[in-house]
N, C-alpha and C. Protein backbone atom coordinates (compact mmCIF):
# COMPACT_ATOMS: atom_id res chain seq x y z
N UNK A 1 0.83 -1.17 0.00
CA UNK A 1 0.00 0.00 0.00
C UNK A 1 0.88 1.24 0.00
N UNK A 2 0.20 2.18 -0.53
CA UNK A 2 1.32 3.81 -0.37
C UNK A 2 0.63 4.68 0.47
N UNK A 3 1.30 5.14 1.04
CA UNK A 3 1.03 5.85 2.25
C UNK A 3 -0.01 7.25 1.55
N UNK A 4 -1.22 7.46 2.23
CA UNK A 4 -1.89 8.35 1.87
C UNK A 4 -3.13 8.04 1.14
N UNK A 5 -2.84 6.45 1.01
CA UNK A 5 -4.47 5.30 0.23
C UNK A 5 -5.20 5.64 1.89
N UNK A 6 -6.33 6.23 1.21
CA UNK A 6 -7.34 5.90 2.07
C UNK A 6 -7.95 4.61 3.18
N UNK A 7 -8.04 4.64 4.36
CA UNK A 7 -8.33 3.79 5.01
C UNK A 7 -6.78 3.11 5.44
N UNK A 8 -5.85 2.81 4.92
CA UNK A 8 -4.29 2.25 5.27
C UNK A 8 -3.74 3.69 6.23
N UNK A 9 -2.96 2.73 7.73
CA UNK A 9 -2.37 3.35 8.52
C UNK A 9 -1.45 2.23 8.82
N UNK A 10 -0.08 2.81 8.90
CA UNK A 10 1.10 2.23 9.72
C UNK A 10 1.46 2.43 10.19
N UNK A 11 2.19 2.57 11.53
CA UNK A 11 3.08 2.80 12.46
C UNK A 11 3.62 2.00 12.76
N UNK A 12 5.09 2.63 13.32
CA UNK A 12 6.28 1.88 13.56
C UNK A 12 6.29 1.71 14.89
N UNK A 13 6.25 0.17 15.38
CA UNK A 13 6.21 -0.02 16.96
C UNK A 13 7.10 0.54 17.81
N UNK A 14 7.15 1.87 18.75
CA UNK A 14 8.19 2.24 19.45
C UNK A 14 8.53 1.45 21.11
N UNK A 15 9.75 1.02 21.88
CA UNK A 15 9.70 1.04 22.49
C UNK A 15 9.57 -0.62 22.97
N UNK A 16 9.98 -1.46 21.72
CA UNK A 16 9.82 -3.02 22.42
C UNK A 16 11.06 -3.27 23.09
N UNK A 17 10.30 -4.38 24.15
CA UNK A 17 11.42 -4.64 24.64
C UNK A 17 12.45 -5.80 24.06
N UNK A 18 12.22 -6.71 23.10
CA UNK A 18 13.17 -7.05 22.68
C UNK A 18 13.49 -7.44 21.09
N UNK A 19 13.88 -8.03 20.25
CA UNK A 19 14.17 -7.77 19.03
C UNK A 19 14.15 -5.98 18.34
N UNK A 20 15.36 -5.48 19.27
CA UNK A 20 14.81 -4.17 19.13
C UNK A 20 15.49 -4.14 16.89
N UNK A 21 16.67 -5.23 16.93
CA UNK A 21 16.94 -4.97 15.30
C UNK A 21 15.67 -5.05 14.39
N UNK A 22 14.83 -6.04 14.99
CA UNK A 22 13.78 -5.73 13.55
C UNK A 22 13.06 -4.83 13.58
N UNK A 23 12.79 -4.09 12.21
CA UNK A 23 11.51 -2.97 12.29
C UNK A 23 9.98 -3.78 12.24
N UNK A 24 9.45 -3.02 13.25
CA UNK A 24 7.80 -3.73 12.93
C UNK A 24 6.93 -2.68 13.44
N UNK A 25 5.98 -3.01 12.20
CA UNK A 25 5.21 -2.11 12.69
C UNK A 25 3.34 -2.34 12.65
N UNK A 26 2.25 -1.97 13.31
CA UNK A 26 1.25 -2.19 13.26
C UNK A 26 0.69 -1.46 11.79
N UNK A 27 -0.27 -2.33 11.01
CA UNK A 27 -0.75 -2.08 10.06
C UNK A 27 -2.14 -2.05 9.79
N UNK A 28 -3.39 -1.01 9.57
CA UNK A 28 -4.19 -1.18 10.02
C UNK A 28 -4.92 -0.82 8.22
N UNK A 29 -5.89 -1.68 7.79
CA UNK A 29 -6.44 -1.60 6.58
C UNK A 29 -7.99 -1.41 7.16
N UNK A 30 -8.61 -0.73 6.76
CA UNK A 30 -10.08 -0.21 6.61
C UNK A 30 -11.29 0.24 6.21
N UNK A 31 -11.40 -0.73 5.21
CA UNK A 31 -12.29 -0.79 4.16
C UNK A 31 -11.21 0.20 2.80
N UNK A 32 -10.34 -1.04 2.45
CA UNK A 32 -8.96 0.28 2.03
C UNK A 32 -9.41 -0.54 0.33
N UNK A 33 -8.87 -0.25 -0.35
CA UNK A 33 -9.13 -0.81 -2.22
C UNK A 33 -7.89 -0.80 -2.44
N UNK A 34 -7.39 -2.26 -2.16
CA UNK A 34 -5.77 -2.33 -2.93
C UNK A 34 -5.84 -2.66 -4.47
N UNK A 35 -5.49 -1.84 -5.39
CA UNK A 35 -5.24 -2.03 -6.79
C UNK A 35 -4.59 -3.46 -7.07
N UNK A 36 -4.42 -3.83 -8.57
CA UNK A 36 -3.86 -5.27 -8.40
C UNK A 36 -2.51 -5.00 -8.72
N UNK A 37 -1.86 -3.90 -9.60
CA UNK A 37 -0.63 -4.21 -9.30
C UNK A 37 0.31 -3.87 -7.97
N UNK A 38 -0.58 -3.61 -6.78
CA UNK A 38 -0.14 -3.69 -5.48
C UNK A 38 -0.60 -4.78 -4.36
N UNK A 39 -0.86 -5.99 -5.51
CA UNK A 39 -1.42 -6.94 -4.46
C UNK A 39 -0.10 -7.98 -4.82
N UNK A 40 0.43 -8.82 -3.69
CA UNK A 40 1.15 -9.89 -4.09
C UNK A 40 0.84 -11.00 -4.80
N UNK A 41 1.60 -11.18 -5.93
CA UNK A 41 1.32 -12.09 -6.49
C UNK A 41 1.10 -14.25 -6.38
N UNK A 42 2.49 -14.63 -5.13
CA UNK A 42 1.97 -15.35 -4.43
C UNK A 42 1.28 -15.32 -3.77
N UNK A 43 0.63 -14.54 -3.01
CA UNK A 43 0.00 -14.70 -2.15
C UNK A 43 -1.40 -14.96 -2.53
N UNK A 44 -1.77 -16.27 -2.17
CA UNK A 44 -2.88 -17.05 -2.50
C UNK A 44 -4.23 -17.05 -1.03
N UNK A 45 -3.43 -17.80 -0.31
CA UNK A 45 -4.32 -18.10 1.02
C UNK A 45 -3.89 -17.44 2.08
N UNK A 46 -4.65 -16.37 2.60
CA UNK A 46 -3.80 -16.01 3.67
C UNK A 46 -3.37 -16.52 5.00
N UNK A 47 -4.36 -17.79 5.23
CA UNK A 47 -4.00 -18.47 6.52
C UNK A 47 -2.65 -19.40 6.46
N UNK A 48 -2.78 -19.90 5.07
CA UNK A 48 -1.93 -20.95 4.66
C UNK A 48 -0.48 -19.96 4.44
N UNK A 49 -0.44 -18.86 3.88
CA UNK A 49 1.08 -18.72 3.82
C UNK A 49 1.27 -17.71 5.25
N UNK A 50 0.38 -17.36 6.04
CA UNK A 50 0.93 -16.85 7.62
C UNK A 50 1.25 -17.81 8.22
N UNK A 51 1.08 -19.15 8.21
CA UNK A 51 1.34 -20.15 8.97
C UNK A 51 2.80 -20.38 8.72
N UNK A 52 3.05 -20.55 7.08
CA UNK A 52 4.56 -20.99 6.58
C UNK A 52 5.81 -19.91 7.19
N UNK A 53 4.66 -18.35 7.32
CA UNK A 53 6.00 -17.55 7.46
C UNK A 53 6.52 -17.56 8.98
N UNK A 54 5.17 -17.52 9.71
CA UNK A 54 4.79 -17.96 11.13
C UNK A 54 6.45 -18.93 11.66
N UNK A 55 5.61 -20.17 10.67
CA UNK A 55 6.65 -21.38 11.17
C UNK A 55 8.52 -20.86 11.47
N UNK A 56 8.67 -20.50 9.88
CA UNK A 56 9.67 -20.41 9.77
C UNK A 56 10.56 -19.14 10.84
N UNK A 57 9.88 -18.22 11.02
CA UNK A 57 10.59 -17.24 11.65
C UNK A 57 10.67 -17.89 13.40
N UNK A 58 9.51 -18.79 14.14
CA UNK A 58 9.79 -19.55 15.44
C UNK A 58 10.81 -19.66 15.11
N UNK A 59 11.69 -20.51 13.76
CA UNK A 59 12.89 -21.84 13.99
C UNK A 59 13.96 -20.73 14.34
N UNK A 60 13.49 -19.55 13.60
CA UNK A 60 14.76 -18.45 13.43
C UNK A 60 15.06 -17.71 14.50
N UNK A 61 13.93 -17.26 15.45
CA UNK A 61 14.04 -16.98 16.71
C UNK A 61 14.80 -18.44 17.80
N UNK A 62 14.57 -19.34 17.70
CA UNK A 62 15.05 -20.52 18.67
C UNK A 62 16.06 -20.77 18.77
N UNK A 63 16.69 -21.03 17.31
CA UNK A 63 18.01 -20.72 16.56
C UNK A 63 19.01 -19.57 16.98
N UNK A 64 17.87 -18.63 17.18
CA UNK A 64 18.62 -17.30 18.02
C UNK A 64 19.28 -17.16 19.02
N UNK A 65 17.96 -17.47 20.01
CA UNK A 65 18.27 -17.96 21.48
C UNK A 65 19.07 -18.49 21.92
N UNK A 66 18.99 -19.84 21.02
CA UNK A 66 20.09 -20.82 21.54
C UNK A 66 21.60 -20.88 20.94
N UNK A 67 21.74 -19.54 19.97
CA UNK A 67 22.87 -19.22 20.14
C UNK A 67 23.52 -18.20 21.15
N UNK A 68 22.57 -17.51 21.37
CA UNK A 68 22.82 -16.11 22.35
C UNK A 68 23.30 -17.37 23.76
N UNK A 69 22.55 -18.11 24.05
CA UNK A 69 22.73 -19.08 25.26
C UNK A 69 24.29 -19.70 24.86
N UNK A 70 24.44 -20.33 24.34
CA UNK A 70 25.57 -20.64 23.54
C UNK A 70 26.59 -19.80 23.72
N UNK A 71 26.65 -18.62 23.23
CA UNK A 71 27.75 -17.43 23.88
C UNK A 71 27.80 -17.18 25.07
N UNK A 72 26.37 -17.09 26.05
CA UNK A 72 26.55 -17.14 27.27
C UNK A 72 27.47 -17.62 27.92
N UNK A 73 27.12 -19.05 27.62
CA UNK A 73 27.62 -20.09 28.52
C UNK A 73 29.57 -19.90 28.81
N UNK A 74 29.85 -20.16 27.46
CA UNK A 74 30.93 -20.03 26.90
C UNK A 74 31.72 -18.79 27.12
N UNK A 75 31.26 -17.64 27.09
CA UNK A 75 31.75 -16.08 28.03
C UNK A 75 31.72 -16.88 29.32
N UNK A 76 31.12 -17.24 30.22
CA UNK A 76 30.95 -17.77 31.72
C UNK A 76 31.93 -18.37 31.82
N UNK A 77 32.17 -19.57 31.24
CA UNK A 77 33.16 -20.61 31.04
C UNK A 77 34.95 -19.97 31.19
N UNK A 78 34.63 -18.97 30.22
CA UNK A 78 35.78 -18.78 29.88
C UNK A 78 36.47 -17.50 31.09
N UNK A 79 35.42 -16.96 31.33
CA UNK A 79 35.55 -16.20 33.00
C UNK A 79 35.86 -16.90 33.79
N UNK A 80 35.72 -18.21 34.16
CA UNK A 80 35.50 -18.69 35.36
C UNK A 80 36.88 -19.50 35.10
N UNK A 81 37.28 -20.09 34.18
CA UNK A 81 38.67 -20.36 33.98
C UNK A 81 39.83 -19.77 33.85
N UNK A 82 39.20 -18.65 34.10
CA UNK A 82 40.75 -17.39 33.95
C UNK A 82 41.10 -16.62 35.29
N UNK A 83 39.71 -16.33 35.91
CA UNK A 83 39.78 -15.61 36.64
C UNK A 83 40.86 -16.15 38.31
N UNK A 84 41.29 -15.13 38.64
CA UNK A 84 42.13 -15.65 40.24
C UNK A 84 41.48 -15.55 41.50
């Protein structure tokens, strides 16, 4: 959508507390008329591909975590073996 279509509002979420790298923002459509060359072209089902993107970004967050844990540990480790 381009900013200034009737009924479309976005804002940029201020103030999360964590994943502060990604931008996100609330998107609010309201009885809005998206033209077709501004509609995606995969995009078929909307339950079916929020689920796929859904899925995939959990693995990417977990993946995250458990590397951030991973450095943890390993900073700790490596403190606790040095230190006098």
């Amino acid at each position: 959508m381009e900013h200034g279509t009737a009924g479309y509002k976005a804002e940029k979420i201020e103030r999360k507390y964590s994943m502060r790298a990604m931008q996100n923002g609330d998107v609010v459509l309201d009885n809005c008329f998206v033209p077709d060359k501004n509609k995606l072209t995969h995009a078929k089902n909307f339950a079916t591909g929020t689920n796929k993107i859904l899925e995939a970004s959990r693995l990417t967050i977990a993946w995250g975590a458990a590397g951030i844990a991973a450095g943890a540990y390993e900073a700790a480790l490596k403190y606790t073996l040095n230190r006098v």
